[in-house]
C-alpha atoms as a PDB file:
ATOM      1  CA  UNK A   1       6.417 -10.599  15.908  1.00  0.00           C
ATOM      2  CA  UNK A   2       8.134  -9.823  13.020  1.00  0.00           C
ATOM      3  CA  UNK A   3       8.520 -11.438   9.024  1.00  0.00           C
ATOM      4  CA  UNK A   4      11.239 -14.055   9.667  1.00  0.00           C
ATOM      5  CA  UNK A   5      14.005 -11.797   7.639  1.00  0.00           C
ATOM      6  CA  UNK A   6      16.715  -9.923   8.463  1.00  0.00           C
ATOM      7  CA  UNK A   7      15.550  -6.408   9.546  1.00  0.00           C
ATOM      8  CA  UNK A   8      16.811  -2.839   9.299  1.00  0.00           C
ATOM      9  CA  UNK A   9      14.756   0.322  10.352  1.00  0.00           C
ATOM     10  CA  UNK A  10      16.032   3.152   8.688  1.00  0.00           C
ATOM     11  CA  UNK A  11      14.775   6.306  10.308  1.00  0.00           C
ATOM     12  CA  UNK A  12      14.954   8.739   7.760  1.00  0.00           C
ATOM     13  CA  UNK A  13      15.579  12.724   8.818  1.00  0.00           C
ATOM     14  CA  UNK A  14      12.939  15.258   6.760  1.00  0.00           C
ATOM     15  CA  UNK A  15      12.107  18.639   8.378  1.00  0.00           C
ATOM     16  CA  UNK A  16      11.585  18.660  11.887  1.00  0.00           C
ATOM     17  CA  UNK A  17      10.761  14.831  11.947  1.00  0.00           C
ATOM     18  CA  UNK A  18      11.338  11.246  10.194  1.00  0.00           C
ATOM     19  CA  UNK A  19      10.082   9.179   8.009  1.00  0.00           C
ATOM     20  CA  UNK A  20      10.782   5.354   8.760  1.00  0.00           C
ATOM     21  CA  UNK A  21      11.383   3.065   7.099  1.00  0.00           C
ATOM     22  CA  UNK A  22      11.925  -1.002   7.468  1.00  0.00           C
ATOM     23  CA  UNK A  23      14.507  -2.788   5.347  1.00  0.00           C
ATOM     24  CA  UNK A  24      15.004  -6.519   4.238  1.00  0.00           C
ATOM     25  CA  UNK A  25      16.402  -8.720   2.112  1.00  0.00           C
ATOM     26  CA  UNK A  26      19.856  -8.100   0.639  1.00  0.00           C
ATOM     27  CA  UNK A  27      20.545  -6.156  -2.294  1.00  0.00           C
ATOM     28  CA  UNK A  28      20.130  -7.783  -5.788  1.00  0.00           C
ATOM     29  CA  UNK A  29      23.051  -8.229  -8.242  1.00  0.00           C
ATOM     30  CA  UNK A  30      21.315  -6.162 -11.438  1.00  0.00           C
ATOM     31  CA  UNK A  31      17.863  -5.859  -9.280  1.00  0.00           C
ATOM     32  CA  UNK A  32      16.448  -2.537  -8.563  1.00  0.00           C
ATOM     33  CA  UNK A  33      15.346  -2.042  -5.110  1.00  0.00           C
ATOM     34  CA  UNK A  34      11.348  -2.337  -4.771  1.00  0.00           C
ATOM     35  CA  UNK A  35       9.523  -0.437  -2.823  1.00  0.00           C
ATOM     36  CA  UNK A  36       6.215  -0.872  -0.771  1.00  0.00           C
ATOM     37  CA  UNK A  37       3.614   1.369   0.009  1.00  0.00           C
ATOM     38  CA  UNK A  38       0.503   0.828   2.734  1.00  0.00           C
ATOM     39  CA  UNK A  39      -2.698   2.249   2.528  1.00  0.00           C
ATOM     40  CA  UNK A  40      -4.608   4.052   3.961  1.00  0.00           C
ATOM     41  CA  UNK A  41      -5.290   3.853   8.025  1.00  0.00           C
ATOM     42  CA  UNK A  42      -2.240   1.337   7.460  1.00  0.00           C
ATOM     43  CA  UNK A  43       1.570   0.580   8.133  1.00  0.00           C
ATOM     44  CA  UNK A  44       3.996  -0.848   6.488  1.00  0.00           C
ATOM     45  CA  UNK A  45       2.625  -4.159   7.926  1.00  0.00           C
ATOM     46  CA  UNK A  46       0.216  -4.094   5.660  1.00  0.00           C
ATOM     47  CA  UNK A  47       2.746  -5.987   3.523  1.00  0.00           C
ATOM     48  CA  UNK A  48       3.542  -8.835   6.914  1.00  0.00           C
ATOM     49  CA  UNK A  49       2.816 -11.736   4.906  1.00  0.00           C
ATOM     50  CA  UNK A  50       4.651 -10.637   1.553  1.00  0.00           C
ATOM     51  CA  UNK A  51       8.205 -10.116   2.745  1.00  0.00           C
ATOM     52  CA  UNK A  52       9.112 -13.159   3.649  1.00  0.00           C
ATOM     53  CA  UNK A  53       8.664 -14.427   0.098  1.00  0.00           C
ATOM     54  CA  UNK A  54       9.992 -11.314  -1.685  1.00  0.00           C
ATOM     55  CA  UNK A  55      12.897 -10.587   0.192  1.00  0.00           C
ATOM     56  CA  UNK A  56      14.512 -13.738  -1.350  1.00  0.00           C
ATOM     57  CA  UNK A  57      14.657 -12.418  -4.172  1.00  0.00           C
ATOM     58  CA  UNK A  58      14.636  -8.522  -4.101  1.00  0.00           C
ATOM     59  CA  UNK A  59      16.375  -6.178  -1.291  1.00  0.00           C
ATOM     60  CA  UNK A  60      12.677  -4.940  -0.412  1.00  0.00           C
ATOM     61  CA  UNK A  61      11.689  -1.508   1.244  1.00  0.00           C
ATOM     62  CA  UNK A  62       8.373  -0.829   2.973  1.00  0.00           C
ATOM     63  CA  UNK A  63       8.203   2.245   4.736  1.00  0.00           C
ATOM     64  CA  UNK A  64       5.405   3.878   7.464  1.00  0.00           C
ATOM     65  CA  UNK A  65       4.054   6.831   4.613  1.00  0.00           C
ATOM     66  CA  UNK A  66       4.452   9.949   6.868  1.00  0.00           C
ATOM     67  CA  UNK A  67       1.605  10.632   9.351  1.00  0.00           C
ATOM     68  CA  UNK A  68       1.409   6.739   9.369  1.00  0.00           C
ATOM     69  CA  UNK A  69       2.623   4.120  11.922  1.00  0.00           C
ATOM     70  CA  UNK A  70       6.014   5.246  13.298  1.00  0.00           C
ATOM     71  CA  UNK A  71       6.838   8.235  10.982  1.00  0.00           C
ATOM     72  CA  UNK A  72       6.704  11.698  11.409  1.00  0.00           C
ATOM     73  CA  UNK A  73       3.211  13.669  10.562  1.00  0.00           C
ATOM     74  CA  UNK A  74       4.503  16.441   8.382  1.00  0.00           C
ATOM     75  CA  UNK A  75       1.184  18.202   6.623  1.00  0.00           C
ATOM     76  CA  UNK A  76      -1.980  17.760   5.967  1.00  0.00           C
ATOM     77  CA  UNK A  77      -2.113  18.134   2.491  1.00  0.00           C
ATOM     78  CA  UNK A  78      -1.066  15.502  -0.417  1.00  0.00           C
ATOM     79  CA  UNK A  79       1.716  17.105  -2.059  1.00  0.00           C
ATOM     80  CA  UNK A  80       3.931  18.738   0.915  1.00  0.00           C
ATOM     81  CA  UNK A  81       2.478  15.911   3.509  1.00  0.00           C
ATOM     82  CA  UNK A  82       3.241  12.866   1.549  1.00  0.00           C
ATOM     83  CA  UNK A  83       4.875  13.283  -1.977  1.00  0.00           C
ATOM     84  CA  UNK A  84       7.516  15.402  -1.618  1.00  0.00           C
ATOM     85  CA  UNK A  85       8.771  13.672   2.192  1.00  0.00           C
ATOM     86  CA  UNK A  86       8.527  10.011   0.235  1.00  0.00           C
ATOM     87  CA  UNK A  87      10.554  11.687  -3.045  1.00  0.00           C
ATOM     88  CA  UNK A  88      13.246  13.289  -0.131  1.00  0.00           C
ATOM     89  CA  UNK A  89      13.396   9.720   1.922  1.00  0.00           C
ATOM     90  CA  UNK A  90      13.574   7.562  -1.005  1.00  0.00           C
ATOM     91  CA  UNK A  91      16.885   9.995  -2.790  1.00  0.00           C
ATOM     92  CA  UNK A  92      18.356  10.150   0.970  1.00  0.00           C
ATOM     93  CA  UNK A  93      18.322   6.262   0.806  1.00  0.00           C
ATOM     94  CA  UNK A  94      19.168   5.652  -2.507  1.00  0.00           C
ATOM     95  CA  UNK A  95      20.779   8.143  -3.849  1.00  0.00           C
ATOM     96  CA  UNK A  96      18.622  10.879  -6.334  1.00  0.00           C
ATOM     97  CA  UNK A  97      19.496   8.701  -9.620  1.00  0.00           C
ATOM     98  CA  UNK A  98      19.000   5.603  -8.396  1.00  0.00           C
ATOM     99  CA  UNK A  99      16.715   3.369 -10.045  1.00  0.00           C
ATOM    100  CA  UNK A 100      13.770   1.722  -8.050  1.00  0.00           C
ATOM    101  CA  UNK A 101      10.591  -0.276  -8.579  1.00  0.00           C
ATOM    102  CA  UNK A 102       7.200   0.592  -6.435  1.00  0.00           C
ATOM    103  CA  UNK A 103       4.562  -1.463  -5.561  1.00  0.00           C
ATOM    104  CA  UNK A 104       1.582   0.454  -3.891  1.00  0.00           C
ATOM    105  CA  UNK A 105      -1.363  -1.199  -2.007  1.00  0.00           C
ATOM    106  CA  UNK A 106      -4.739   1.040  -1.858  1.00  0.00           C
ATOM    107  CA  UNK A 107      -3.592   4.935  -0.820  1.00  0.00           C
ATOM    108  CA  UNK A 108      -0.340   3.641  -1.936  1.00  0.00           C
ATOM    109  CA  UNK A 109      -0.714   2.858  -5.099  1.00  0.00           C
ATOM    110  CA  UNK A 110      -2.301   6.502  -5.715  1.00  0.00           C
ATOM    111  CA  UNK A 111       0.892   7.529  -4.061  1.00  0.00           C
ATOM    112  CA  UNK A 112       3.103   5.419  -6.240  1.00  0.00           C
ATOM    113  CA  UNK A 113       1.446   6.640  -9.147  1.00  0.00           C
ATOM    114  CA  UNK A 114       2.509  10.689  -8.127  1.00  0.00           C
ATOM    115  CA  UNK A 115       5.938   9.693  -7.079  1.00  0.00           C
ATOM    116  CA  UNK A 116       6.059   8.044 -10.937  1.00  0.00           C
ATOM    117  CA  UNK A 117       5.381  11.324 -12.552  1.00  0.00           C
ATOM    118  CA  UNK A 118       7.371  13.427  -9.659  1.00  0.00           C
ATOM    119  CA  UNK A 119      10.814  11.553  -9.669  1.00  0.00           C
ATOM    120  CA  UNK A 120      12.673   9.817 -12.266  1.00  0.00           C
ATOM    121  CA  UNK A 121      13.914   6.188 -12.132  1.00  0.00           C
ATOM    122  CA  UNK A 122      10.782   4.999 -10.996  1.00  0.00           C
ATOM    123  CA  UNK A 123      11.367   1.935 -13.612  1.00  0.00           C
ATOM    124  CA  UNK A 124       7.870  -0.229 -12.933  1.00  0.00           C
ATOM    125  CA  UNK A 125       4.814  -0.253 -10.867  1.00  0.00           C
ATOM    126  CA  UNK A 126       2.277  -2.007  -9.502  1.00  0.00           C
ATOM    127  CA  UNK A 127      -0.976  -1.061  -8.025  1.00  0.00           C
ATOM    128  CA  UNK A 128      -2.574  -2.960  -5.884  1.00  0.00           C
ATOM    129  CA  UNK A 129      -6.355  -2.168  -5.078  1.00  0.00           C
ATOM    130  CA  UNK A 130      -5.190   1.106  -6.009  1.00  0.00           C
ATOM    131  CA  UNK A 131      -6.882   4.229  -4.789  1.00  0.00           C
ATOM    132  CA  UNK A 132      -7.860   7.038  -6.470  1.00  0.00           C
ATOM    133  CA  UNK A 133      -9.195   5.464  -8.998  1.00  0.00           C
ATOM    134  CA  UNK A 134     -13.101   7.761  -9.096  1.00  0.00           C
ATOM    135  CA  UNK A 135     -15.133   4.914  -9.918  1.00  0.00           C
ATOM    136  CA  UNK A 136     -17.696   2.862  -8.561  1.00  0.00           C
ATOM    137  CA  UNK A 137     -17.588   1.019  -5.379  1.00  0.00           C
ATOM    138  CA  UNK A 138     -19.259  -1.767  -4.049  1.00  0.00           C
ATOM    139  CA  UNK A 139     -19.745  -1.848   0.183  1.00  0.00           C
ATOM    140  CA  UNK A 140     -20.899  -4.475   2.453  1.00  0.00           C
ATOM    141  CA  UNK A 141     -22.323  -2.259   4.880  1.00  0.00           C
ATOM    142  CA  UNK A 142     -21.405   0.603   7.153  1.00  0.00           C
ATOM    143  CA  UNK A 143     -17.448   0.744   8.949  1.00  0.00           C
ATOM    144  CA  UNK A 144     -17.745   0.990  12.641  1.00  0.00           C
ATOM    145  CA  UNK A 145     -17.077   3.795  14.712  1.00  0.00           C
ATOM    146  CA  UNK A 146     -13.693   3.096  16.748  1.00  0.00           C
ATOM    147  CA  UNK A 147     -12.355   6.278  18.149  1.00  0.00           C
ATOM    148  CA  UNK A 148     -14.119   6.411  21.509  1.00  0.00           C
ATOM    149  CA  UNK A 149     -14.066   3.079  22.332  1.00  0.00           C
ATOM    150  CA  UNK A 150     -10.428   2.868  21.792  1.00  0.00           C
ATOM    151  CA  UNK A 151     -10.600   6.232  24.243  1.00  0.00           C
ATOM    152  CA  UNK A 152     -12.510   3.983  27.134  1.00  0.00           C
ATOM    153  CA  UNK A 153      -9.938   1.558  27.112  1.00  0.00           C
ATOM    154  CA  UNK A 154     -12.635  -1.426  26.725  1.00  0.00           C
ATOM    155  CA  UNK A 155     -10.231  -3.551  23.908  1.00  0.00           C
ATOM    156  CA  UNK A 156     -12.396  -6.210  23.726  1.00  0.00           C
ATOM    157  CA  UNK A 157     -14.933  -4.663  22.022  1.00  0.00           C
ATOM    158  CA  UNK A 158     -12.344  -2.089  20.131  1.00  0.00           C
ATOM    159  CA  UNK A 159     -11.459  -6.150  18.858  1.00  0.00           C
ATOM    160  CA  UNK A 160     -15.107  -6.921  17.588  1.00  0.00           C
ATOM    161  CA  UNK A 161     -15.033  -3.771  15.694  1.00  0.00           C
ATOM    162  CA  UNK A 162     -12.056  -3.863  14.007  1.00  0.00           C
ATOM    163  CA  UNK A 163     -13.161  -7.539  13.037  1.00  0.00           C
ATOM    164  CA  UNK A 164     -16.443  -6.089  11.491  1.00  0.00           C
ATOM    165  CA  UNK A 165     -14.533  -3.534  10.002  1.00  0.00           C
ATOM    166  CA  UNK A 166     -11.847  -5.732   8.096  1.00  0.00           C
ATOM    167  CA  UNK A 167     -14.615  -7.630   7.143  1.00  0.00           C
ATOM    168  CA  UNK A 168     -16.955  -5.051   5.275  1.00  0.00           C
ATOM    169  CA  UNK A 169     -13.541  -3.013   3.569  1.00  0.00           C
ATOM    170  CA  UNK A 170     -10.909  -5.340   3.562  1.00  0.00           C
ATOM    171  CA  UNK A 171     -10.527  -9.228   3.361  1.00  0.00           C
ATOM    172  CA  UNK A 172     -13.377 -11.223   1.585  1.00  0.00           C
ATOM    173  CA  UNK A 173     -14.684 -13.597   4.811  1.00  0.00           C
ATOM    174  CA  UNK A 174     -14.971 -13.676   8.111  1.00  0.00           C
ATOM    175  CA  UNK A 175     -12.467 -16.755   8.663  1.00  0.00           C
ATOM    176  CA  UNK A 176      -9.660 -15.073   7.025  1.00  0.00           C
ATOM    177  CA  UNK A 177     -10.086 -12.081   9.773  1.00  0.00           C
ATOM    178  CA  UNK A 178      -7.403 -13.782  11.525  1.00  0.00           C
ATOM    179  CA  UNK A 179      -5.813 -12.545  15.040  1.00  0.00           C
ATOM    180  CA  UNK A 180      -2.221 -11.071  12.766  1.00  0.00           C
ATOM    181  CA  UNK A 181      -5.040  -9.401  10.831  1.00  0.00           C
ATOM    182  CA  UNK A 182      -7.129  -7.599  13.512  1.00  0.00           C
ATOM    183  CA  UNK A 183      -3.835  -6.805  14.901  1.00  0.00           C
ATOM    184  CA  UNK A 184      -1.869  -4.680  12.618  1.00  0.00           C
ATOM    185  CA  UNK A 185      -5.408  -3.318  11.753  1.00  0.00           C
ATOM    186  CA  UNK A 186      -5.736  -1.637  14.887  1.00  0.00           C
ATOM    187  CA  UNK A 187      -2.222  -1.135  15.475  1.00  0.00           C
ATOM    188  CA  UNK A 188      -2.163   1.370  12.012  1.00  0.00           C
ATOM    189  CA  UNK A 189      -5.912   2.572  12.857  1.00  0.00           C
ATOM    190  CA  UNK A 190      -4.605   4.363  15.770  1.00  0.00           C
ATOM    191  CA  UNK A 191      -1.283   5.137  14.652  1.00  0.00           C
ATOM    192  CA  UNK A 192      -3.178   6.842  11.680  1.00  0.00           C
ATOM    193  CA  UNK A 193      -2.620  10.812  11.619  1.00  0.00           C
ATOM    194  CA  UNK A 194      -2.840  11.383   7.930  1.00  0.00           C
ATOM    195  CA  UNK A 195      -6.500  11.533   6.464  1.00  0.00           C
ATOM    196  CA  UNK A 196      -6.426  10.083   3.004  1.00  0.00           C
ATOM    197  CA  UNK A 197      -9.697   9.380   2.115  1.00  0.00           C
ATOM    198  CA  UNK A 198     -10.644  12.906   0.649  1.00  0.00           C
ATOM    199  CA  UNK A 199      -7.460  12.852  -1.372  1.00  0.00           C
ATOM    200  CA  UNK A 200      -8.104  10.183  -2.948  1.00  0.00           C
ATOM    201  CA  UNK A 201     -11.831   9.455  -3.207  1.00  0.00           C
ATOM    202  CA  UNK A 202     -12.220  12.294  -6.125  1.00  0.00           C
ATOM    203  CA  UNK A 203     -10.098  10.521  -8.314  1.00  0.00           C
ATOM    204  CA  UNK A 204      -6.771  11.107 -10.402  1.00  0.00           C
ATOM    205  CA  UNK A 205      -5.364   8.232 -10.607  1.00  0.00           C
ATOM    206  CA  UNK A 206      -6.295   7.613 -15.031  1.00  0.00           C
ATOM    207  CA  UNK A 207      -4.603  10.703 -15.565  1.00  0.00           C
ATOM    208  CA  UNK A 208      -1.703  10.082 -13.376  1.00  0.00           C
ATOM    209  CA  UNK A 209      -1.216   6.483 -15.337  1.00  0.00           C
ATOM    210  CA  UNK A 210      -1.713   8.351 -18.566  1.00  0.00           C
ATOM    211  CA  UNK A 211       1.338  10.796 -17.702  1.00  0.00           C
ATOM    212  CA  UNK A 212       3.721   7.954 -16.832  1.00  0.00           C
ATOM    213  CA  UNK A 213       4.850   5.985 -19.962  1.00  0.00           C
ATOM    214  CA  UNK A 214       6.979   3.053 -18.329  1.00  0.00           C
ATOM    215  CA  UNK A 215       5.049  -0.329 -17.454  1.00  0.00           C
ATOM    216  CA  UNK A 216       2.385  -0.821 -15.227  1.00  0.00           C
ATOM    217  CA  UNK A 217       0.888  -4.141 -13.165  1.00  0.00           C
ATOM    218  CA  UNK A 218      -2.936  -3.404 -11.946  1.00  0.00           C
ATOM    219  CA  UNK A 219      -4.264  -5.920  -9.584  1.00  0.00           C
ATOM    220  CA  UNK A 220      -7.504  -6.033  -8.130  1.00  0.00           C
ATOM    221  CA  UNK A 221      -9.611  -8.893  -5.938  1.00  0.00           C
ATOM    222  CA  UNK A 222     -12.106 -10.452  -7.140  1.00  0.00           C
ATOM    223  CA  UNK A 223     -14.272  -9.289  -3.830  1.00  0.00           C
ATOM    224  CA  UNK A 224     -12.673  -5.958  -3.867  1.00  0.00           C
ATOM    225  CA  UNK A 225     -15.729  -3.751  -2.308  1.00  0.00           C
ATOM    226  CA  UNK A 226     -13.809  -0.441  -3.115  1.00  0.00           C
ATOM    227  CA  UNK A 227     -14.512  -1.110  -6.360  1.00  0.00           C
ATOM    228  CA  UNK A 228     -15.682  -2.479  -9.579  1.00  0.00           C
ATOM    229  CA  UNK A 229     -12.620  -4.638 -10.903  1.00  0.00           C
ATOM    230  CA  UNK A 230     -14.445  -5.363 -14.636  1.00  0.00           C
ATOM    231  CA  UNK A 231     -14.785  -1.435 -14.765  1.00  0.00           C
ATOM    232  CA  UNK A 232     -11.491  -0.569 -14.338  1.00  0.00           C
ATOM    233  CA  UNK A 233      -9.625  -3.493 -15.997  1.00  0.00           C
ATOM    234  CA  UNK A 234     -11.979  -1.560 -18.911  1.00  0.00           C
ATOM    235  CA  UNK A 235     -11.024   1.963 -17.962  1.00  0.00           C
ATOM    236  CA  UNK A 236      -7.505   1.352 -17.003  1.00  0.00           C
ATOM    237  CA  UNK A 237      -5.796  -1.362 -18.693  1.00  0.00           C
ATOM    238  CA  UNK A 238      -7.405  -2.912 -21.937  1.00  0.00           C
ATOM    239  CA  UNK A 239      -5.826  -1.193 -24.596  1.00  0.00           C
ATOM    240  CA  UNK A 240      -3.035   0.107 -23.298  1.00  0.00           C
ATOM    241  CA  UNK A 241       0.052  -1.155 -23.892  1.00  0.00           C
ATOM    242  CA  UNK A 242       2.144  -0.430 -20.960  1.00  0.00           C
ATOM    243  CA  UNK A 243      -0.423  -1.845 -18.671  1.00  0.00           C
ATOM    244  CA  UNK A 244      -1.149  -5.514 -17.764  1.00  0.00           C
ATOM    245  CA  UNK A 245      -3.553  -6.787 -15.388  1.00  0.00           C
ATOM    246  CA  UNK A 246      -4.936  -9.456 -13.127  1.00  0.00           C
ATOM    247  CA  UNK A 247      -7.807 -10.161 -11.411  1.00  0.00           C
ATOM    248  CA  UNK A 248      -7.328 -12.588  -7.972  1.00  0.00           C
ATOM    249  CA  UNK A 249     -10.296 -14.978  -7.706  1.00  0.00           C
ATOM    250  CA  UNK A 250     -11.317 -15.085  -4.208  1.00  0.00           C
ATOM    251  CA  UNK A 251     -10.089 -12.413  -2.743  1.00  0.00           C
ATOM    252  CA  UNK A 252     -10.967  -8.735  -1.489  1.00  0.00           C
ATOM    253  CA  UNK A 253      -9.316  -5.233  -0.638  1.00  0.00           C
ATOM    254  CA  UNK A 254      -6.616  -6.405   1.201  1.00  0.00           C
ATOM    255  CA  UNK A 255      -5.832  -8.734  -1.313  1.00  0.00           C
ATOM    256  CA  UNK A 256      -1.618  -9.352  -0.795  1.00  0.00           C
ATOM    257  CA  UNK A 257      -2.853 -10.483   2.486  1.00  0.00           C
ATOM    258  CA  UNK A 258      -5.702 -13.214   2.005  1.00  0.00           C
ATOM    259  CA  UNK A 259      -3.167 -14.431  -1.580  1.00  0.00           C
ATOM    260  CA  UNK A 260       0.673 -13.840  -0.582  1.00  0.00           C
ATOM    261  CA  UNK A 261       1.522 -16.666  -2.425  1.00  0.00           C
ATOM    262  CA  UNK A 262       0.149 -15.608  -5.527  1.00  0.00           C
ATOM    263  CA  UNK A 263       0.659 -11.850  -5.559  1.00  0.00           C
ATOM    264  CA  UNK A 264       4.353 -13.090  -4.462  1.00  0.00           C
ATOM    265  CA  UNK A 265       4.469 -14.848  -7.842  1.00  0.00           C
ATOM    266  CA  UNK A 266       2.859 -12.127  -9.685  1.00  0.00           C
ATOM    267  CA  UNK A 267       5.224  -9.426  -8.429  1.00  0.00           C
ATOM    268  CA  UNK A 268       8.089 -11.292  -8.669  1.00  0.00           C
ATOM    269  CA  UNK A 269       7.629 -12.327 -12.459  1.00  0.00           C
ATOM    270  CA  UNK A 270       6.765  -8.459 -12.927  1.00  0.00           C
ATOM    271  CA  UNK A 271      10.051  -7.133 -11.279  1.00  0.00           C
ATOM    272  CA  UNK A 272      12.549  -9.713 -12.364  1.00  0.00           C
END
């Protein structure tokens, strides 16, 4: 099952492997292609119910972040295992002068952030949820354990645990842990190779935002358990003039997922 646009997969040659990347939409008269970025223990169908609506009106680019989904793991470490393959993909596809917007969801938007500050023409962001951001969280409860029953093969209860599990990180309430949801879930859960979570659990992001001067978007949910949204609308945005932000009201995490509609409309009005 796939968005109902037209589809290219680009698979992009670094080193000894790929990074891939899925294409759609048709290039904008004027428009800057826009990138965008999973997080973490996700896949660039972390974005499924977004590209439909933003492909009509940007030539879009969402790509599997290396050691993610169908690309190539290449190291371990943040700046040779995911910032400098992403910097390499994006100037083999467009060209090292080309202009481009990101959008980055969670682990992404930590990434976007670097790639900012790493390559010119990154013209606008916006975070989503954004990692990295060293302040306070808020959890439900405890994530499940998956590895070893996705090892015994038993997939109905490898099911029930990646519905608990979207529910304490991810989406706000147990109805909108949908079957699409559960699926691409655990599809990217075991695809995952790449361990972000010590990258970008410290922090960084603030002084990342405070090296890049062009404008920024910062959206959180409402629900967002991986943090405090009134703290970092505080810490991050208010007074700064490059930076706007939005709070969605009923929402969590995952938030472009559980509000495509509206995040459509916000990034959209941002990127035109």
């Amino acid at each position: 099952m796939q968005p109902n646009q037209a589809h290219t997969i680009h698979q992009v040659p670094y080193k000894d492997g790929h990074v891939s990347w899925h294409e759609f939409g048709i290039a904008q008269p004027g428009s800057a292609p826009l990138i965008l970025l999973h997080g973490g223990h996700g896949s660039w169908e972390h974005w499924y119910q977004n590209i439909e609506g933003l492909a009509k009106h940007f030539n879009i680019f969402v790509p599997d972040m290396p050691g993610f989904g169908a690309s190539s793991f290449v190291d371990s470490q943040f700046q040779p295992g995911i910032v400098e393959p992403m910097i390499a993909s994006i100037n083999t596809l467009f060209g090292e002068n080309a202009i481009v917007n990101i959008t980055g969801f969670s682990f992404g938007g930590f990434v976007a952030a670097h790639l900012a500050n790493q390559r010119p023409g990154i013209r606008k962001l916006a975070l989503l949820g954004s990692a990295g951001h060293g302040g306070p969280r808020r959890p439900k409860g405890e994530l499940l354990a998956w590895k070893a029953i996705h090892e015994s093969g038993n997939l109905e209860e490898l099911k029930q645990v990646m519905r608990e599990n979207l529910y304490q990180q991810m989406l706000s309430t147990y109805d909108r842990v949908d079957e699409l949801a559960i699926r691409i879930h655990q599809d990217a859960c075991v695809a995952t190779r790449f361990r972000s979570k010590p990258i970008a659990r410290p922090g960084g992001l603030a002084e990342q935002l405070e090296m890049y001067p062009g404008p920024v978007l910062l959206i959180w949910g409402e629900h967002d358990i991986t943090c405090t949204p009134e703290y970092l609308v505080e810490k991050l945005a208010t007074g700064k003039a490059n930076r706007a932000k939005e709070i969605i009201i009923d929402a969590g995490h995952w938030v472009q997922y559980e509000k495509p509609d509206q995040i459509n409309q916000s990034l959209i009005a941002w990127f035109k």
